[in-house]
Every structure is written in structure tokens, then in C-alpha cells.
Protein backbone atom coordinates (compact mmCIF):
# COMPACT_ATOMS: atom_id res chain seq x y z
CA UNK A 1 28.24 -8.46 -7.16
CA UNK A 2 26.85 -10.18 -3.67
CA UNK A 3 24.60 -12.24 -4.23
CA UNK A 4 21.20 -12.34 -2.05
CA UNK A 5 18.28 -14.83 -1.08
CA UNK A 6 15.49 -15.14 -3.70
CA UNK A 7 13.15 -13.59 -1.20
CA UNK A 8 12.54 -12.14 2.44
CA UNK A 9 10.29 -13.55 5.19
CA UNK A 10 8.85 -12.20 7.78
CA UNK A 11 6.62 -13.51 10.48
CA UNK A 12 3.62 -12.46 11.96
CA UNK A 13 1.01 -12.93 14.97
CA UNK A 14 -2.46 -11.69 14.22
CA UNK A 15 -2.98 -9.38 17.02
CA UNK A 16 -6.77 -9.61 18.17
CA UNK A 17 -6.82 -5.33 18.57
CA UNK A 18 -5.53 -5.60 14.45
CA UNK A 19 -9.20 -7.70 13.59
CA UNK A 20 -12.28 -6.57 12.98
CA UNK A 21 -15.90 -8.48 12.39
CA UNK A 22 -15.15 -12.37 12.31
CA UNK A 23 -12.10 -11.79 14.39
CA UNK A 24 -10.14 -11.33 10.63
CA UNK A 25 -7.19 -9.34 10.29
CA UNK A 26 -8.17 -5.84 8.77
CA UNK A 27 -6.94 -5.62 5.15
CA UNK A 28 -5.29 -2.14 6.19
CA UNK A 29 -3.25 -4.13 8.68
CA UNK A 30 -2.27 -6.30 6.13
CA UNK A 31 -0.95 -4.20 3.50
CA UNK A 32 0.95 -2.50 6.65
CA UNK A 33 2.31 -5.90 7.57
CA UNK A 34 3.44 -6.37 3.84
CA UNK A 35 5.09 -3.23 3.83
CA UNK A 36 6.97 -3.75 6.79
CA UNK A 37 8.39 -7.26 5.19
CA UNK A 38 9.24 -4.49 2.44
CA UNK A 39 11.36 -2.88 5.31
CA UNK A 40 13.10 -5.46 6.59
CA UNK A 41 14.22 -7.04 2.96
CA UNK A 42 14.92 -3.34 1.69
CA UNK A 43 17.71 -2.99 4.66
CA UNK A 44 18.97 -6.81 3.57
CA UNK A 45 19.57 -5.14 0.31
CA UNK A 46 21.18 -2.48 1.97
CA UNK A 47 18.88 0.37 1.37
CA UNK A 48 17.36 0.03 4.74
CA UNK A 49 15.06 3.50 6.25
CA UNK A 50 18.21 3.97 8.95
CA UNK A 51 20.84 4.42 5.93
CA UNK A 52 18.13 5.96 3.64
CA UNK A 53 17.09 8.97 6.29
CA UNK A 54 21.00 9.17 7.04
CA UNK A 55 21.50 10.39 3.27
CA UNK A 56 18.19 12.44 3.23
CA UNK A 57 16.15 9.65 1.21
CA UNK A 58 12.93 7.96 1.72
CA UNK A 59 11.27 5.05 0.25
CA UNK A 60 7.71 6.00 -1.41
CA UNK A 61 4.56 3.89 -2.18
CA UNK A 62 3.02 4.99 -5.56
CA UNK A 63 0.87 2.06 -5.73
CA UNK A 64 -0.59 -1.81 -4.79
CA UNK A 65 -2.75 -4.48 -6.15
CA UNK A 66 -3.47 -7.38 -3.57
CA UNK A 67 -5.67 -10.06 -4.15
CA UNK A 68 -6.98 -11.95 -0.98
CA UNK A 69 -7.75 -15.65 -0.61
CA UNK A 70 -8.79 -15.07 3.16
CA UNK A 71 -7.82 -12.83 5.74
CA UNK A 72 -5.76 -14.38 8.24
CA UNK A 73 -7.48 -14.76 11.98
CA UNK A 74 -6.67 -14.16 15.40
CA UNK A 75 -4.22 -15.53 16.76
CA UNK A 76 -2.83 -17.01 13.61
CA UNK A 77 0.89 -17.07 12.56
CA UNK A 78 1.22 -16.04 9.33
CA UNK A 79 3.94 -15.23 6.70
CA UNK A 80 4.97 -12.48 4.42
CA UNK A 81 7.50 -13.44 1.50
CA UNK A 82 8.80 -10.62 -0.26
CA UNK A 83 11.10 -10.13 -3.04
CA UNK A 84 12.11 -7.10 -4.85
CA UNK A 85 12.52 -7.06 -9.17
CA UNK A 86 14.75 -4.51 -9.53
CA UNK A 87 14.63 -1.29 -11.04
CA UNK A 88 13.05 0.46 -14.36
CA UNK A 89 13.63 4.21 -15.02
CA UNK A 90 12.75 5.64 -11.80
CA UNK A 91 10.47 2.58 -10.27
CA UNK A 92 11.06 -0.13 -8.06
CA UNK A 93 9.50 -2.91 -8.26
CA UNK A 94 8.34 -5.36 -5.21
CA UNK A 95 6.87 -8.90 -4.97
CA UNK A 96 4.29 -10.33 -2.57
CA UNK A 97 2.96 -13.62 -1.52
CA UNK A 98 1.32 -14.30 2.28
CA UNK A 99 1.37 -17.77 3.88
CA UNK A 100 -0.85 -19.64 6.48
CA UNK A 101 1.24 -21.62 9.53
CA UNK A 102 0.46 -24.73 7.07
CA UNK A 103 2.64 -23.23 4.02
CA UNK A 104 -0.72 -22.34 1.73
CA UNK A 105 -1.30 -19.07 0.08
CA UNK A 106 -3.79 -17.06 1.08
CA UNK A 107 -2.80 -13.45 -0.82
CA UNK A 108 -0.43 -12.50 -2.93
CA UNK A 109 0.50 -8.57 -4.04
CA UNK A 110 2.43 -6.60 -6.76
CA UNK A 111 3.99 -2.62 -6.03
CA UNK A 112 6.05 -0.14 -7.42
CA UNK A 113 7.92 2.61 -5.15
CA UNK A 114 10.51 5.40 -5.82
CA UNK A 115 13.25 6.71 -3.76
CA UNK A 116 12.92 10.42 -3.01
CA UNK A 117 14.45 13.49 -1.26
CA UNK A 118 13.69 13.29 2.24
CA UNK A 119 12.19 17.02 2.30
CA UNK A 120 11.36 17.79 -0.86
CA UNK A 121 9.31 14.25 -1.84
CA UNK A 122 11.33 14.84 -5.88
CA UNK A 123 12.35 11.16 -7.23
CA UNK A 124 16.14 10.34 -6.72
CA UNK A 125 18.01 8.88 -9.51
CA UNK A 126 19.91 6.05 -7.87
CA UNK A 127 23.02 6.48 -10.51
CA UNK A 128 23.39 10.62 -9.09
CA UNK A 129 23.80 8.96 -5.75
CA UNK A 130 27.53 7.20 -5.24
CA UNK A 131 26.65 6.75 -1.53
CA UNK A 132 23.57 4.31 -2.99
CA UNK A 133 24.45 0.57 -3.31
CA UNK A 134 23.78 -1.34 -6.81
CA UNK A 135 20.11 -1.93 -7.24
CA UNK A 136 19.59 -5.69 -6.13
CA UNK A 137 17.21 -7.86 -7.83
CA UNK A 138 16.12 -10.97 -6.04
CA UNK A 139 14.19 -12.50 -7.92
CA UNK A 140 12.28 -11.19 -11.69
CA UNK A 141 9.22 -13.40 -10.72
CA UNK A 142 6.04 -11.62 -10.94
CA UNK A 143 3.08 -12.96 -8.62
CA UNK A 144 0.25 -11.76 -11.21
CA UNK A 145 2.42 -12.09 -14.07
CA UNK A 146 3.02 -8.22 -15.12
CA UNK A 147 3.66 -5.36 -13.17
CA UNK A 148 1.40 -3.24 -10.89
CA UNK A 149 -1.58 -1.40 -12.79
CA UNK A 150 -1.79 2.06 -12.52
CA UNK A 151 -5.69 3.10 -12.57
CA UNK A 152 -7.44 6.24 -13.39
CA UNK A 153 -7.97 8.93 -10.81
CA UNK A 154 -10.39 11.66 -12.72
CA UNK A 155 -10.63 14.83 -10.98
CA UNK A 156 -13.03 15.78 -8.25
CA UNK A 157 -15.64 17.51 -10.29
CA UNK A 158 -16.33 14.33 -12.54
CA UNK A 159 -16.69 12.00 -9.34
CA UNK A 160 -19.14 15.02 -8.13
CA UNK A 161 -21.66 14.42 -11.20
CA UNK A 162 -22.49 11.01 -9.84
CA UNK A 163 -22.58 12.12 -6.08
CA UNK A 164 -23.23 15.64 -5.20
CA UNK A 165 -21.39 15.00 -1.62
CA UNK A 166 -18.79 13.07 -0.41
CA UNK A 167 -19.94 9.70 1.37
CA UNK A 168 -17.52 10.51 4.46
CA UNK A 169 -14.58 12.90 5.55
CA UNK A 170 -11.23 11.77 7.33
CA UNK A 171 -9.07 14.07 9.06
CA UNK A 172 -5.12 13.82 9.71
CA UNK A 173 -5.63 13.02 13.52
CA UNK A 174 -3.02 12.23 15.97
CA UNK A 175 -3.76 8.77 16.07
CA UNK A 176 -3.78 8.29 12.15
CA UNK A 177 -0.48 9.66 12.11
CA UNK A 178 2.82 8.16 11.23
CA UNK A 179 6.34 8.26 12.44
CA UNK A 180 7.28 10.98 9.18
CA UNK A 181 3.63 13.01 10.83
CA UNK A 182 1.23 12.30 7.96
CA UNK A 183 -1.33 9.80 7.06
CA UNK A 184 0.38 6.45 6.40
CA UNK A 185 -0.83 4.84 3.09
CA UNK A 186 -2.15 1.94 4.45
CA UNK A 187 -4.68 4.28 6.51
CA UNK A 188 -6.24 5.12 2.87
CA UNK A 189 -7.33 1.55 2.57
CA UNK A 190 -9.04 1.54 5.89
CA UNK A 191 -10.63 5.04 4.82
CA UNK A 192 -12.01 3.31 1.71
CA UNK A 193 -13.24 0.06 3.51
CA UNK A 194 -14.97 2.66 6.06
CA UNK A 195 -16.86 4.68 2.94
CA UNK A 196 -18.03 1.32 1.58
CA UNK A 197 -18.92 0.27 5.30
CA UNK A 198 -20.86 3.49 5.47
CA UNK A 199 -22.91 3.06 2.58
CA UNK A 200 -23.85 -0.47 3.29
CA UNK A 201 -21.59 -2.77 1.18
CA UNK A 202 -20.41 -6.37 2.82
CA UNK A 203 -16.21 -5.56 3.00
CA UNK A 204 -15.83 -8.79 4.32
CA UNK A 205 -16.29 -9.88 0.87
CA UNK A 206 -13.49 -8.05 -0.78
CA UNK A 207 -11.30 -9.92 -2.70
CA UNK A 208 -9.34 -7.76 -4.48
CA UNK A 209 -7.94 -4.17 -4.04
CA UNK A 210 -6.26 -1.59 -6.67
CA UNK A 211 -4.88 1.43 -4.93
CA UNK A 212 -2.66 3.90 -5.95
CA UNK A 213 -1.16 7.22 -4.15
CA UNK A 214 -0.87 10.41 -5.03
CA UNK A 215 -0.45 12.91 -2.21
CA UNK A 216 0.30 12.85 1.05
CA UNK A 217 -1.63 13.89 3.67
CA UNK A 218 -0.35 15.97 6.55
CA UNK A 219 -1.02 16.66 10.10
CA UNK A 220 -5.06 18.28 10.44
CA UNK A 221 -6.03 18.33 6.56
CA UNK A 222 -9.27 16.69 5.70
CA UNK A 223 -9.97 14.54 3.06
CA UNK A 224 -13.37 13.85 0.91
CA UNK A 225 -14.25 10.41 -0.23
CA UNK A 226 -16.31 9.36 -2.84
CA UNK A 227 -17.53 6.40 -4.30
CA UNK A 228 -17.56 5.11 -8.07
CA UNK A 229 -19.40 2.90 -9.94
CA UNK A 230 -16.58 0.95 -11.82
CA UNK A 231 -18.31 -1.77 -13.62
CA UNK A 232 -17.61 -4.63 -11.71
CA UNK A 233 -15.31 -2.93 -9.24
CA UNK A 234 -16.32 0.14 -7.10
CA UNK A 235 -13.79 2.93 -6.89
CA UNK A 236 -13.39 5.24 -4.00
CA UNK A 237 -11.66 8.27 -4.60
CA UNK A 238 -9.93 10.75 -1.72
CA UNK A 239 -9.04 14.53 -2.26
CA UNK A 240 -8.33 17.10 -0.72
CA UNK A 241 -7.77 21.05 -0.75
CA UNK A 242 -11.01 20.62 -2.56
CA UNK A 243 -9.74 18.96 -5.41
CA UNK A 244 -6.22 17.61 -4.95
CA UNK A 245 -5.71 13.82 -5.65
CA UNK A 246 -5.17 11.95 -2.50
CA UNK A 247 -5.77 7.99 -3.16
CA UNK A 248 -7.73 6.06 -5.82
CA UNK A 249 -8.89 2.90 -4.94
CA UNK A 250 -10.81 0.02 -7.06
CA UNK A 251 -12.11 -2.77 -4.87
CA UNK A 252 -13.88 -6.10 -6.28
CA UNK A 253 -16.18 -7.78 -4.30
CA UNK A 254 -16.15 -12.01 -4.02
């Protein structure tokens, strides 16, 4: 078996177009920038998105927790370390923890992803695949000490009982499309941050964010957000096609 580096790096410049109010990095950017690091360790590991779309096989997000010290700021240099766990049943397992240019943590993140068809979105089992490398692990640390949550998502009509209309609607525009031509996932978390914006809640102040995804979004489709009452979190909660299960999101507030 090769043997691999405990973890990933990657390096980046906060951009001042990527920032928003207090010239801080939008969160959205952030969990993009994390999943880029994801990227560039997955192709160390050998399951890189070249090789991947070469056999008809894409990685997929199902969800993220991140907790945020601060944001980083413009013009900071900042780093990502990244590490995946391995794999359990069909779900892979990835490690977060971001850096200020003086080595301190300021966020750290836990995910899970699947492999899947290319076309079809349907998991892959890894073993069916002989062209697939061995599953690395490099490293079984776990940055919040168990693995990503999964959090409830109840359907449309509940959400509707506590508000009648959705607090804002997104469409599938050009410019919130990816390179595959839907809505990348870290777009959802800049959805949510604009429905709390909306209804006058300081996201500056977030701390902590829960999201998990559950379909994708393609090319002109709208989606409905809501917002939940969660105790001491507030959910916001995406659909679309009237009732299909886009994103669920739990934010808490510091």
C-alpha cells in the first residue's frame, strides 16, 4: 500500500471581490475554498475530477458542518488543511481545519461525500469499480470528534404552517452556475445567508453552519426558501418543484 501525507494544504489569498460587509471573506466562499482543498488532496489520492469524469464518476457533497472562529479578511493569506478518513458503506469521509498566515485556527469543518455515476447521480460502489484505486485514509482524526450530523429536512407543507410564503426565491441563473451547469452547493449557503439577510438577522455573527444536500438544482429552476425557528439555531430550508428537497441548513448565531 503507498503510503500518503497525514493531510493536504492548500493556500489561499482573500480576494477583495470574494468579501462582503467588514471586508470578510463570504462564508459561501469559504466552504468553496474548502472544497477545492478537497480537490486537490482527492487527485493526491488518486481519485482526482480528471480521472473520475474519464471513468464516468463524480464526487458528491451530501453534507457540512463548519464552525467559524473568524472569517478571514482581505487580503489575508490563509490555509486550508484537509485530510480524508476513509470510507464507510457508501460514504466518504473528509476533514477540515483553516489557518491564519500566523499558524492559528480560525475554522475547522467535518463532510461526508459519495462517488456517483456521472449521468445518472446513483452511488458507485468503489469495490464494482477495478479501474478505482484503494480507498486512502490519511488520517482517522476527527476535528469535532464524530462524524458529520445529518439534520432533519421536513417537507414543504410543515415549514408552510409557520410561514405562509417563502422569505425569498433563487433562480438557476447563468452566473450561479457551475462547470457540471447547475447550482454549485456552496451557492445554497449564500442563498441561506441572503434569506436571513432579508429578514433582518446580523450574518456577520454566524458562527456555526449545518447544511446538508439533497437535490441538485439545474439550469432556470427556482427555488423557495424558508426560514425555521430551531431553538437556538434557525433553519432555512430550499425546495423546489413545489415541494422537492433542495438544501437544509441550521445556522447558530455568536
Amino acid at each position: 500500500m503507498p503510503e500518503y501525507s497525514p493531510y493536504t494544504e492548500l493556500e489561499v489569498i482573500c480576494k477583495a471581490t470574494e468579501c462582503g460587509i467588514g471586508d470578510k471573506l463570504y462564508a459561501s466562499v469559504l466552504i468553496g475554498d474548502l472544497q477545492e482543498a478537497a480537490e486537490r488532496s482527492s487527485h493526491a489520492l488518486g481519485y482526482g475530477t480528471d480521472f473520475l469524469k474519464e471513468n464516468s464518476i463524480c464526487w458528491i457533497i451530501l453534507r457540512m458542518h463548519i464552525e467559524i472562529d473568524r472569517l478571514p479578511e482581505w487580503h489575508e493569506t490563509f490555509k486550508i488543511r484537509t485530510w480524508s478518513t476513509g470510507l464507510e458503506k457508501l460514504y466518504y469521509g473528509r476533514e477540515f481545519e483553516v489557518y491564519d498566515s500566523n499558524g492559528i485556527r480560525i475554522g475547522k469543518a467535518t463532510s461526508t461525500w459519495i462517488l456517483a455515476d456521472w449521468n445518472t447521480h446513483r452511488p458507485v460502489i468503489a469495490s464494482k469499480r477495478p479501474e478505482l484505486p484503494p480507498c486512502a485514509v490519511q488520517s482517522d482524526e476527527l476535528v469535532f470528534g464524530k462524524k458529520c450530523p445529518k439534520i432533519a429536512f421536513p417537507d414543504k407543507q410543515e415549514v408552510r404552517g409557520a410561514s405562509e410564503k417563502p422569505v425569498i426565491i433563487k433562480y438557476a441563473d447563468y452566473t450561479e452556475l457551475d462547470r457540471n451547469r447547475h447550482v454549485n452547493n456552496s451557492r445554497y449557503t449564500a442563498w441561506a445567508y441572503d434569506a436571513l439577510f432579508k429578514s433582518g438577522y446580523d450574518v456577520t455573527t454566524v458562527k456555526e453552519i449545518s447544511i446538508n444536500y439533497n437535490s441538485e438544482v439545474k439550469q432556470g429552476e427556482k427555488v423557495e426558501l424558508y426560514i425555521y425557528d430551531a431553538g437556538e439555531k434557525l433553519a432555512v430550508y430550499g425546495y423546489k418543484d413545489d415541494d422537492t428537497k433542495v438544501f437544509a441548513a441550521e445556522l447558530k448565531f455568536g
